[in-house]
N, C-alpha and C. Protein backbone atom coordinates (compact mmCIF):
# COMPACT_ATOMS: atom_id res chain seq x y z
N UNK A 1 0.84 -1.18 0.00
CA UNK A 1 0.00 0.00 0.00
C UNK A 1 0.89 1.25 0.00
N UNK A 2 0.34 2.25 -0.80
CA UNK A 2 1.01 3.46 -0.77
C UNK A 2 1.13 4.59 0.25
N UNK A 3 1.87 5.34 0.85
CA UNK A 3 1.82 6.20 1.90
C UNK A 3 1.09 7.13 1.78
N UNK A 4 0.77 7.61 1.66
CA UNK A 4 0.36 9.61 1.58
C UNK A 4 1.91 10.32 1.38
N UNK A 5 1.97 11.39 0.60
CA UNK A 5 3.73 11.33 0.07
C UNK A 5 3.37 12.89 1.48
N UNK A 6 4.37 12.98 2.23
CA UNK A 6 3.94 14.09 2.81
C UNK A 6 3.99 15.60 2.47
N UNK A 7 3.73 16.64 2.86
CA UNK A 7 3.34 17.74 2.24
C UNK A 7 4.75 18.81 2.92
N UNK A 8 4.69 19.70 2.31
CA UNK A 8 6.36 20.59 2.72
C UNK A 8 6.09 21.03 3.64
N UNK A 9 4.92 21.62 4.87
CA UNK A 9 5.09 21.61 6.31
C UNK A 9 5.75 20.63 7.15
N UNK A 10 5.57 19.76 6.27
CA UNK A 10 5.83 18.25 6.91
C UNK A 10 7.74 18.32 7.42
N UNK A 11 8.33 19.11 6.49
CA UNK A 11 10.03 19.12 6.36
C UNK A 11 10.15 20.43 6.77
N UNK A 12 9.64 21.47 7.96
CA UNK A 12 9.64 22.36 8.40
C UNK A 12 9.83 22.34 10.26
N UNK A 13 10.79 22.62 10.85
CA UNK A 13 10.59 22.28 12.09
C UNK A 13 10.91 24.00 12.71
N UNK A 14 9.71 23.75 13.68
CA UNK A 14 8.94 24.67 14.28
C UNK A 14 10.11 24.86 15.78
N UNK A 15 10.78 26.26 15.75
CA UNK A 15 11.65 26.22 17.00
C UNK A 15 11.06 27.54 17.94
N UNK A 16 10.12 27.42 19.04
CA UNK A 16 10.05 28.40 20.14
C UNK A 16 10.89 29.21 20.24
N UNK A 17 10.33 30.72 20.42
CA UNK A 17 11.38 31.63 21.08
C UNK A 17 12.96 31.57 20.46
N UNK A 18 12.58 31.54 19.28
CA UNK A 18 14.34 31.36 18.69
C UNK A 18 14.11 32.69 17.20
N UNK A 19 14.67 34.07 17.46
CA UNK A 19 15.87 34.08 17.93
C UNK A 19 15.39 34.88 19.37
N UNK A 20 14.28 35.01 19.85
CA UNK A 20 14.11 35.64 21.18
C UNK A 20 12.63 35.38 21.70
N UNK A 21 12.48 35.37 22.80
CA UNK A 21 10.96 34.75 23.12
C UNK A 21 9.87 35.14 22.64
N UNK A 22 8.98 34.28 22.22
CA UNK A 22 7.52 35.07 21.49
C UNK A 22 7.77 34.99 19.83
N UNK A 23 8.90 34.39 19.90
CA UNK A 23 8.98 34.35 18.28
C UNK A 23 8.92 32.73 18.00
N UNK A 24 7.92 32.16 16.85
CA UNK A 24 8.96 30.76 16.16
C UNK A 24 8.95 30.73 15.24
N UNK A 25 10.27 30.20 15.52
CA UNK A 25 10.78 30.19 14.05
C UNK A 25 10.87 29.27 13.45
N UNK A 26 10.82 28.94 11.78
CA UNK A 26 10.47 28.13 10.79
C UNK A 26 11.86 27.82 10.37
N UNK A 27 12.10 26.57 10.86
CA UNK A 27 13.60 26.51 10.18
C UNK A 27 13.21 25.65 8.96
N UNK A 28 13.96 25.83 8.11
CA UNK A 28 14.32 25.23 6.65
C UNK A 28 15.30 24.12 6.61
N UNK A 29 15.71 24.38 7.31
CA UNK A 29 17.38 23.39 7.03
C UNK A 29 16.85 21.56 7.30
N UNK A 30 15.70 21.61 7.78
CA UNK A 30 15.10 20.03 7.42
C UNK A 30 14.73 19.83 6.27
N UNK A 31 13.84 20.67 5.53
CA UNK A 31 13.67 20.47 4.25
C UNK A 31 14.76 20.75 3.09
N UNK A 32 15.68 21.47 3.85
CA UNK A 32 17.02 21.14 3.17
C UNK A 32 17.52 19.91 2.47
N UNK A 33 17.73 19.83 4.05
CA UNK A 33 18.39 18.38 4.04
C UNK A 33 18.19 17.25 3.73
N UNK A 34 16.63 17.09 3.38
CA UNK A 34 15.86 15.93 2.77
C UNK A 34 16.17 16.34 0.87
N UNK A 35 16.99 15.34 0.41
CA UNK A 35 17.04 15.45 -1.02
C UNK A 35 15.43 15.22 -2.00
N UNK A 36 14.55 14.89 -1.60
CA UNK A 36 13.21 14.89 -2.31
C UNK A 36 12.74 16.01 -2.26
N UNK A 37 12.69 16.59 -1.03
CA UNK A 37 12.14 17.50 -0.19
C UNK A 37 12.53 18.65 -0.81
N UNK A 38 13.36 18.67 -0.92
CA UNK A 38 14.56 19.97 -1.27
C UNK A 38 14.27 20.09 -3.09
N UNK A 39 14.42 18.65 -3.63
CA UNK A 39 14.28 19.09 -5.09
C UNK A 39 12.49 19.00 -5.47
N UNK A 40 11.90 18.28 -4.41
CA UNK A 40 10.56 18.80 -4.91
C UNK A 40 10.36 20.44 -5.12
N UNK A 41 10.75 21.38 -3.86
CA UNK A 41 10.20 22.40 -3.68
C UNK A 41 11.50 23.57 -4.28
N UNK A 42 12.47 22.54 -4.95
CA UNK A 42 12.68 23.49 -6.33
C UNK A 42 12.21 23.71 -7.56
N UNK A 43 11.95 22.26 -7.53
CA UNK A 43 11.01 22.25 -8.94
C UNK A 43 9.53 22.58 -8.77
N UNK A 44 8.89 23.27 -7.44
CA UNK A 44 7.57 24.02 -7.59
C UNK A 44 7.70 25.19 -7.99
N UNK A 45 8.98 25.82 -7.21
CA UNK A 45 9.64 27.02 -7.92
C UNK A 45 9.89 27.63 -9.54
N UNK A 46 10.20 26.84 -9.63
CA UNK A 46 10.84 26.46 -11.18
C UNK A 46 9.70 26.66 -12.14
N UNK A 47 9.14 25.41 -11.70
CA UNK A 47 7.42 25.21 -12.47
C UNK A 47 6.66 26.81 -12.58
N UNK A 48 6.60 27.07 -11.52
CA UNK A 48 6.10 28.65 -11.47
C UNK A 48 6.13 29.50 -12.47
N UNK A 49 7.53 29.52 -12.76
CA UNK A 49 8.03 30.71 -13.26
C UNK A 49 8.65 30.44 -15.02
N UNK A 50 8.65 28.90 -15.42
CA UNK A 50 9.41 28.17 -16.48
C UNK A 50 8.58 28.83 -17.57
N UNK A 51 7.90 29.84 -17.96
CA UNK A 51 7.39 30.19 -18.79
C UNK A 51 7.08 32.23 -18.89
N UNK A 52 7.68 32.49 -17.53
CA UNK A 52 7.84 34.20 -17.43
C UNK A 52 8.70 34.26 -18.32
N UNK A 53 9.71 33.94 -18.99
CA UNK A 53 11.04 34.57 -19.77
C UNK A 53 12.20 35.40 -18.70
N UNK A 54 12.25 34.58 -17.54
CA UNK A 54 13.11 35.30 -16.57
C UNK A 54 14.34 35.32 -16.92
N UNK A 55 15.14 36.58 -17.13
CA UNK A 55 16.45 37.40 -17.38
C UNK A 55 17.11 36.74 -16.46
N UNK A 56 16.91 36.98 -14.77
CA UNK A 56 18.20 37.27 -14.05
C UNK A 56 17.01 37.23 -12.08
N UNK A 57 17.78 36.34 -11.54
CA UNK A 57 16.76 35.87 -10.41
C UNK A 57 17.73 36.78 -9.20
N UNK A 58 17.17 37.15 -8.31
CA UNK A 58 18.07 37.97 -7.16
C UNK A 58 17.42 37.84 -5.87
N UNK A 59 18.62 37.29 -5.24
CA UNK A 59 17.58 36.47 -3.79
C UNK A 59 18.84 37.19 -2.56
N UNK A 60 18.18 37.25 -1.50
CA UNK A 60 19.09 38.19 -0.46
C UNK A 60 19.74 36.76 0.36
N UNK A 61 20.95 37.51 0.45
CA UNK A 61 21.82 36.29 1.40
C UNK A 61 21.08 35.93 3.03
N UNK A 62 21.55 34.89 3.56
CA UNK A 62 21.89 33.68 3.41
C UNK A 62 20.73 32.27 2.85
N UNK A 63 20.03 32.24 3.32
CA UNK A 63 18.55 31.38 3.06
C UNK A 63 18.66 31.76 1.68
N UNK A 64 18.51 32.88 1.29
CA UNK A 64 17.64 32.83 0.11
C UNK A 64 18.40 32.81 -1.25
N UNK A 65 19.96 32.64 -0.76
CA UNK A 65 21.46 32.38 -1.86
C UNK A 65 20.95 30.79 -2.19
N UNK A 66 20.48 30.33 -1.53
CA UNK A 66 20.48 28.57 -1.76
C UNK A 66 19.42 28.08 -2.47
N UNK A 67 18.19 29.20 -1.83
CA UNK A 67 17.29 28.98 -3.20
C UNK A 67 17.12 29.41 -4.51
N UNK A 68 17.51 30.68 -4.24
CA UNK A 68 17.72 31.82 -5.54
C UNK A 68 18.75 30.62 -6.31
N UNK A 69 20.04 30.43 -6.26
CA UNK A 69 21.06 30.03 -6.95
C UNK A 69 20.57 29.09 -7.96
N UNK A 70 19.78 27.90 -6.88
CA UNK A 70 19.25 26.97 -8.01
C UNK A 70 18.11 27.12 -8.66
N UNK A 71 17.01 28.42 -8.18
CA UNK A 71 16.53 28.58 -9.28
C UNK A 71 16.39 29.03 -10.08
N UNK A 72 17.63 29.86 -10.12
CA UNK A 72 18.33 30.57 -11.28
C UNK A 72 18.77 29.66 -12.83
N UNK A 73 19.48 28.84 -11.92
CA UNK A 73 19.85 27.68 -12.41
C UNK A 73 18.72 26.73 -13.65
N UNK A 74 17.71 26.22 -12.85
CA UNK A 74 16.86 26.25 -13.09
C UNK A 74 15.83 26.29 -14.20
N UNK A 75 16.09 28.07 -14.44
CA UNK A 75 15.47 28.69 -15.30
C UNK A 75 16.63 29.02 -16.31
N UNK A 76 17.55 28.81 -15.94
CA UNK A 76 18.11 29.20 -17.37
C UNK A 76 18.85 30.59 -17.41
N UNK A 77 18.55 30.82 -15.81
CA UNK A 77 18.83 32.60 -16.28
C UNK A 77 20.15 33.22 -15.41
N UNK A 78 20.34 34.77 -15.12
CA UNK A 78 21.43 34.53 -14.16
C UNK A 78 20.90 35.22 -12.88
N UNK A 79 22.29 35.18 -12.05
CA UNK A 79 21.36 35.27 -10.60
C UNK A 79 22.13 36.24 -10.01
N UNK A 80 21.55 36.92 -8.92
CA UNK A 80 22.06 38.33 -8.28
C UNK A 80 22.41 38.79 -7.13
N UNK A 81 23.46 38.22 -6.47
CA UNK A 81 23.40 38.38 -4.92
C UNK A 81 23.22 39.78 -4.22
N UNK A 82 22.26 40.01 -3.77
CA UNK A 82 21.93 40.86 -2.86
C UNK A 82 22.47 40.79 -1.76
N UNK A 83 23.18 41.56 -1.05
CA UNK A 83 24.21 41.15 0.28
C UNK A 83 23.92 42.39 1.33
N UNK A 84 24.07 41.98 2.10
CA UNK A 84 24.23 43.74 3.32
C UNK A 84 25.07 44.55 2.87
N UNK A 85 24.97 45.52 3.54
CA UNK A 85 26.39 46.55 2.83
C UNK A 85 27.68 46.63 3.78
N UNK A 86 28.82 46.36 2.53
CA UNK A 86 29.97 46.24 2.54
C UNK A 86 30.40 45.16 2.35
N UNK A 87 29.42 44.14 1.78
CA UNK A 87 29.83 42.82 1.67
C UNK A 87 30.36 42.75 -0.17
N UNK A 88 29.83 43.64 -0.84
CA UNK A 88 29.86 43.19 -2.51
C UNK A 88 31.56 43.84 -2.94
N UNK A 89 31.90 43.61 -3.27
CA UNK A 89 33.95 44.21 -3.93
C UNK A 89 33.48 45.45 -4.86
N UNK A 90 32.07 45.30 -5.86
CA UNK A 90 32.66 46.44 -6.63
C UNK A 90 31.37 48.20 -6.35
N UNK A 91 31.09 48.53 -7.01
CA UNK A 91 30.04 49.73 -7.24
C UNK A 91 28.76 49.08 -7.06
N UNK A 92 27.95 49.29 -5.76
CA UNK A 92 26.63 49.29 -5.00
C UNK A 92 25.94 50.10 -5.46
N UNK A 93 24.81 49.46 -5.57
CA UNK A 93 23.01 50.74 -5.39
C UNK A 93 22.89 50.13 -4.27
N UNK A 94 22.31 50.76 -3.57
CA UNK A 94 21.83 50.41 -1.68
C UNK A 94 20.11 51.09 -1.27
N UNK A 95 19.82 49.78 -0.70
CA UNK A 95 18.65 50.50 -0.14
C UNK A 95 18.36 50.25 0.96
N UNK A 96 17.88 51.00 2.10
CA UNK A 96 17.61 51.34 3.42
C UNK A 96 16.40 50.49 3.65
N UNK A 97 15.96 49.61 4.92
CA UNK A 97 14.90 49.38 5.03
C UNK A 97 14.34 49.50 6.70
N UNK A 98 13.29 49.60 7.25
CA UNK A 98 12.92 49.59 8.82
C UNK A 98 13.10 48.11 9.46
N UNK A 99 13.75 47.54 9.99
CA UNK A 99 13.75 46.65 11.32
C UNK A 99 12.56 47.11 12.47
N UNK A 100 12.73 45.78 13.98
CA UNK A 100 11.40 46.34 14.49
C UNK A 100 12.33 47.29 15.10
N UNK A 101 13.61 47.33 15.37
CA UNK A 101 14.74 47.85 16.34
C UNK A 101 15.86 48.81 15.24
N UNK A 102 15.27 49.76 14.77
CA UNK A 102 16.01 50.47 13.92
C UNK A 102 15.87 50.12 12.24
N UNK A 103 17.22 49.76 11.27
CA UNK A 103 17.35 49.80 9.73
C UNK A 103 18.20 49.13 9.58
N UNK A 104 18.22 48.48 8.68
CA UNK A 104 19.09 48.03 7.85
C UNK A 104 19.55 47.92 6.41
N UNK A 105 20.53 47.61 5.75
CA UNK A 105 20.77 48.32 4.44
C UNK A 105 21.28 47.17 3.20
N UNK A 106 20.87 46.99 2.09
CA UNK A 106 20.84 46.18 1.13
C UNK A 106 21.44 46.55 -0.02
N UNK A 107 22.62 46.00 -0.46
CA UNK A 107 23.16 46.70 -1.50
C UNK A 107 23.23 45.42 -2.80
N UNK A 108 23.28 45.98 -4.24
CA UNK A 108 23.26 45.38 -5.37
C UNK A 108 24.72 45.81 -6.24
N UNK A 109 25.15 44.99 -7.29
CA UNK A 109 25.95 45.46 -7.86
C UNK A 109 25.37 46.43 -8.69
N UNK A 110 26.08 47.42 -9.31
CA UNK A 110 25.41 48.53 -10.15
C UNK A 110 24.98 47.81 -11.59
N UNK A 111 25.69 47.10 -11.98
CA UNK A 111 26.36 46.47 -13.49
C UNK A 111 24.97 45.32 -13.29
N UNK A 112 24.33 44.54 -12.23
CA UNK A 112 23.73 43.30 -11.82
C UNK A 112 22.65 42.78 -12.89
N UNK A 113 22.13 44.25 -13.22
CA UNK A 113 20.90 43.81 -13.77
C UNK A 113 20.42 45.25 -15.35
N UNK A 114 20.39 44.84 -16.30
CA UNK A 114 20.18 45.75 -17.25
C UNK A 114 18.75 46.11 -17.36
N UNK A 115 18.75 47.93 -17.73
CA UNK A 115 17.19 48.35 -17.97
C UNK A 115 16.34 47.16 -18.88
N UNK A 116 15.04 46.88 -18.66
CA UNK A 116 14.17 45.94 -19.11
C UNK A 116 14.21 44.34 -18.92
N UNK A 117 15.98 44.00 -18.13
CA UNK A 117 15.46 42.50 -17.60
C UNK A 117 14.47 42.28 -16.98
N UNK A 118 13.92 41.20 -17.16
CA UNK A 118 12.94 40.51 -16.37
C UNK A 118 13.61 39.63 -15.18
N UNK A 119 13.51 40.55 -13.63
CA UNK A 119 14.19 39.99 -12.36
C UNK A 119 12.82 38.84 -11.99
N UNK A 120 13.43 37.79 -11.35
CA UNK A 120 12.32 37.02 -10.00
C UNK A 120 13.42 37.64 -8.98
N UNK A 121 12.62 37.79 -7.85
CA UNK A 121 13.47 38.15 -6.63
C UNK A 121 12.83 37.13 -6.10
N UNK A 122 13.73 36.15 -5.06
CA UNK A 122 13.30 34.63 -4.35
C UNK A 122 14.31 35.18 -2.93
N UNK A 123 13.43 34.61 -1.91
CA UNK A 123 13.45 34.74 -0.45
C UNK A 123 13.30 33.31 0.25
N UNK A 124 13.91 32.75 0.83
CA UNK A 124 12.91 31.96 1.89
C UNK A 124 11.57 32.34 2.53
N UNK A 125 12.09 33.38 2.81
CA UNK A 125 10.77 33.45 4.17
C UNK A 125 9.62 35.08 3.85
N UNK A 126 8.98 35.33 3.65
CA UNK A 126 7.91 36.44 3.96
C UNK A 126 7.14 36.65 5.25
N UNK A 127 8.39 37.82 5.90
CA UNK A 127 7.47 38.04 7.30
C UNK A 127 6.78 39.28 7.25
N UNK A 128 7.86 40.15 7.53
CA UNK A 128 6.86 41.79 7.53
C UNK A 128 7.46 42.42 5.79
N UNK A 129 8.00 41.92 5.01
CA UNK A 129 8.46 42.54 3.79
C UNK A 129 9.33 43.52 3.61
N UNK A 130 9.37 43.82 4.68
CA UNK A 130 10.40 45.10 4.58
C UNK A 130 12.14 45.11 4.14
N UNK A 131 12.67 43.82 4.09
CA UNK A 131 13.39 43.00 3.15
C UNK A 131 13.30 42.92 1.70
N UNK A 132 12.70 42.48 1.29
CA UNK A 132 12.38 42.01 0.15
C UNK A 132 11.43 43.31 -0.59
N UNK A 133 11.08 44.26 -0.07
CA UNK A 133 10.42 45.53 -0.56
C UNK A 133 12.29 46.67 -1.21
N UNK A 134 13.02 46.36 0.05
CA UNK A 134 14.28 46.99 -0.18
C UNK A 134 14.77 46.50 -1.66
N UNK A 135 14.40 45.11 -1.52
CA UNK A 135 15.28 44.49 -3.51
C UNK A 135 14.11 44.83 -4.24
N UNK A 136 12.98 45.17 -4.12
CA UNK A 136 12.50 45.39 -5.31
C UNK A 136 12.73 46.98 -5.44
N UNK A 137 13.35 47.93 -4.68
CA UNK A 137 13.83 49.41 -4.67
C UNK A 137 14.93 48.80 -5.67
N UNK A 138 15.87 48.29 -5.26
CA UNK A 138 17.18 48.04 -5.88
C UNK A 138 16.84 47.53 -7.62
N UNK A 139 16.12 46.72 -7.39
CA UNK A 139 15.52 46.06 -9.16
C UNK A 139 15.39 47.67 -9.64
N UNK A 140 14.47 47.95 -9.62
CA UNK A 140 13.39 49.37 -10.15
C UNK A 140 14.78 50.32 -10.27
N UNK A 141 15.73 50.92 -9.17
CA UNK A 141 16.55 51.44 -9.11
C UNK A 141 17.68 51.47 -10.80
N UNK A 142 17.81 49.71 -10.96
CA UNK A 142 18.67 49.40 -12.34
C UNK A 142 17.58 49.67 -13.34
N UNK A 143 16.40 49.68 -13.10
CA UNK A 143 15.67 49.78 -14.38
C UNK A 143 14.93 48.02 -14.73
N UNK A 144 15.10 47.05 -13.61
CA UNK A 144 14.99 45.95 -14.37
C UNK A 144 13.10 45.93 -13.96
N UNK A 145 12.79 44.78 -14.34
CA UNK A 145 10.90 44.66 -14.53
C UNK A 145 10.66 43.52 -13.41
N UNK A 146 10.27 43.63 -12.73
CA UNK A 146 9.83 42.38 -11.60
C UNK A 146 8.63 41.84 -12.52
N UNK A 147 9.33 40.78 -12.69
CA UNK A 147 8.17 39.43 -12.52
C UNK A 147 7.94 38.73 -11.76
N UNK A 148 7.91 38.80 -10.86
CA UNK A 148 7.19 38.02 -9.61
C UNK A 148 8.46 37.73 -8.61
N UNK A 149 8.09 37.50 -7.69
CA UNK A 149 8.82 37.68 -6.33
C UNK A 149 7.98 36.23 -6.00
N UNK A 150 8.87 35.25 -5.05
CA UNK A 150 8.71 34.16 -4.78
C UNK A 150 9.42 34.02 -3.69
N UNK A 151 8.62 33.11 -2.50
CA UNK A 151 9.13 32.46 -0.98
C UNK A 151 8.84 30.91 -0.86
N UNK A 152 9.77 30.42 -0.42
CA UNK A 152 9.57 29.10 -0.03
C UNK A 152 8.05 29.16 1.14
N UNK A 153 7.88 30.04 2.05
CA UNK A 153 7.11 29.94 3.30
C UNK A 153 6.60 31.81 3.52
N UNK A 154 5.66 31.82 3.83
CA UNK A 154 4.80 33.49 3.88
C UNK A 154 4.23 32.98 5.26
N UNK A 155 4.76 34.08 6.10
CA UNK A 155 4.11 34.29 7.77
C UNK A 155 2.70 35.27 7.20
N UNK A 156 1.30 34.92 6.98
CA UNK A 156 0.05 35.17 6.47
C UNK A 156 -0.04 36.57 7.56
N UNK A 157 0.41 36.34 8.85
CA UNK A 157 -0.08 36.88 9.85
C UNK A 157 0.26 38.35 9.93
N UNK A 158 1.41 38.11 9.63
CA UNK A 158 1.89 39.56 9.44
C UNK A 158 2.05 40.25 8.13
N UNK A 159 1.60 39.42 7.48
CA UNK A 159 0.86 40.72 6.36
C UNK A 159 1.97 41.46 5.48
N UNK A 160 2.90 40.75 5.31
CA UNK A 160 4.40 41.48 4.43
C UNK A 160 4.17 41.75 2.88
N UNK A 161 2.95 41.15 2.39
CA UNK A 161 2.71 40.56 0.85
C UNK A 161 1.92 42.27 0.72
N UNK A 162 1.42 43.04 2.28
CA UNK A 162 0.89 44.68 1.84
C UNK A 162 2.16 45.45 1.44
N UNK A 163 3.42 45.24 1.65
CA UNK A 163 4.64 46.06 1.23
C UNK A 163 4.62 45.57 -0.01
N UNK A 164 4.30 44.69 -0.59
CA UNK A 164 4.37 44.40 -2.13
C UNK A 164 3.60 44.52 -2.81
N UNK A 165 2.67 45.10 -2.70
CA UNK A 165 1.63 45.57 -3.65
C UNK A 165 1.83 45.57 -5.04
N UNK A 166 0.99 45.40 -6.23
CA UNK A 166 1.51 45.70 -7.16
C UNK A 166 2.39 44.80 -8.02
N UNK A 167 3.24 43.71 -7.38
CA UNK A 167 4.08 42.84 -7.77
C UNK A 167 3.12 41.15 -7.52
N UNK A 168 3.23 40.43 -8.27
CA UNK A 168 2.68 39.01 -8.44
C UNK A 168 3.83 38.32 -6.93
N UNK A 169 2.79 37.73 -6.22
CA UNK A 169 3.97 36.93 -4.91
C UNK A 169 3.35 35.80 -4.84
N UNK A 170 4.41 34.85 -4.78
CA UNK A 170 3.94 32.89 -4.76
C UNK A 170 4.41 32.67 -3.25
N UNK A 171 4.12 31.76 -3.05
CA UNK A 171 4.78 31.48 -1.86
C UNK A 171 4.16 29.97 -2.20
N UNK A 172 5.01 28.84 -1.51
CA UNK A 172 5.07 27.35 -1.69
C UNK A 172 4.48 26.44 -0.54
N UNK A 173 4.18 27.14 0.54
CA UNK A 173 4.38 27.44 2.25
C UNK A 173 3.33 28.55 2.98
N UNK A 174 2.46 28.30 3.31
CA UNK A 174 1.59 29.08 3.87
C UNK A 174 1.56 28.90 5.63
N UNK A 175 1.82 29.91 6.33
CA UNK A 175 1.32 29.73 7.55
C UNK A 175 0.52 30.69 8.19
């Protein structure tokens, strides 16, 4: 008899109060680490988007280098590390964003992305957006065209998908 194949909550483990109490957090690194798991929910990714004509995919470090990369890969197209600032060697566009405890700052290569590519920007996670609102400043900034913005997992609760207005958002992962 056949199992029930399980579903991608299933490869998600739920950690209390991590990184401070009142928070949990959704770690990934199980569904990482499961090779089905991992290439199923690249190839939902993939599937998504295998027919936008995506240019050039740009996902913010660290989580979202591992997904972005391969589904850059993927698609055929190239990919864009978005890093904090002072992390990139050559000429930055930077954009500022609100934390709950101050800002933080997101920089792109200048050269990354040409007027009229078609960017995916890919994240792990969608909490309050204020991340992932900063790379679509930085896209718009080069001139490139968002086609859709994509997360492995969207926190529903907090409502980050209202900073994106306007832009098409998938998410694979609902909580």
């Amino acid at each position: 008899m056949l199992k029930k194949k399980p579903g991608f909550k299933d490869y998600i483990r739920n950690i209390p109060d991590f990184p401070k109490p009142g928070i949990l957090f959704r770690d990934i690194t199980t569904l990482l680490k499961d090779n089905q798991a991992f290439k199923h929910a690249l190839d939902g990714l993939v599937e998504k988007y295998k027919n936008k004509k995506i240019d050039k995919v740009a996902a913010v470090e660290a989580r979202g280098f591992i997904l972005g990369g391969a589904v850059a890969y993927g698609l055929g197209a190239g990919f864009v590390p978005v890093r904090k600032i002072g992390k990139l060697p050559w000429k930055t566009n930077s954009a500022t964003y609100e934390l709950e405890y101050g800002t933080d700052t997101l920089e792109m290569h200048r050269d990354a992305i040409e007027p009229g590519e078609r960017v995916l920007i890919v994240d792990d996670l969608l909490a309050t957006g204020g991340t992932v609102k900063a790379v679509t400043d930085l896209v718009r900034q080069l001139q490139g065209k968002i086609a859709g913005i994509a997360f492995l997992i969207e926190l529903t609760d907090l409502k980050g998908k209202g900073k994106l207005k306007g832009y098409p958002v998938y998410s694979l992962i609902k909580y």
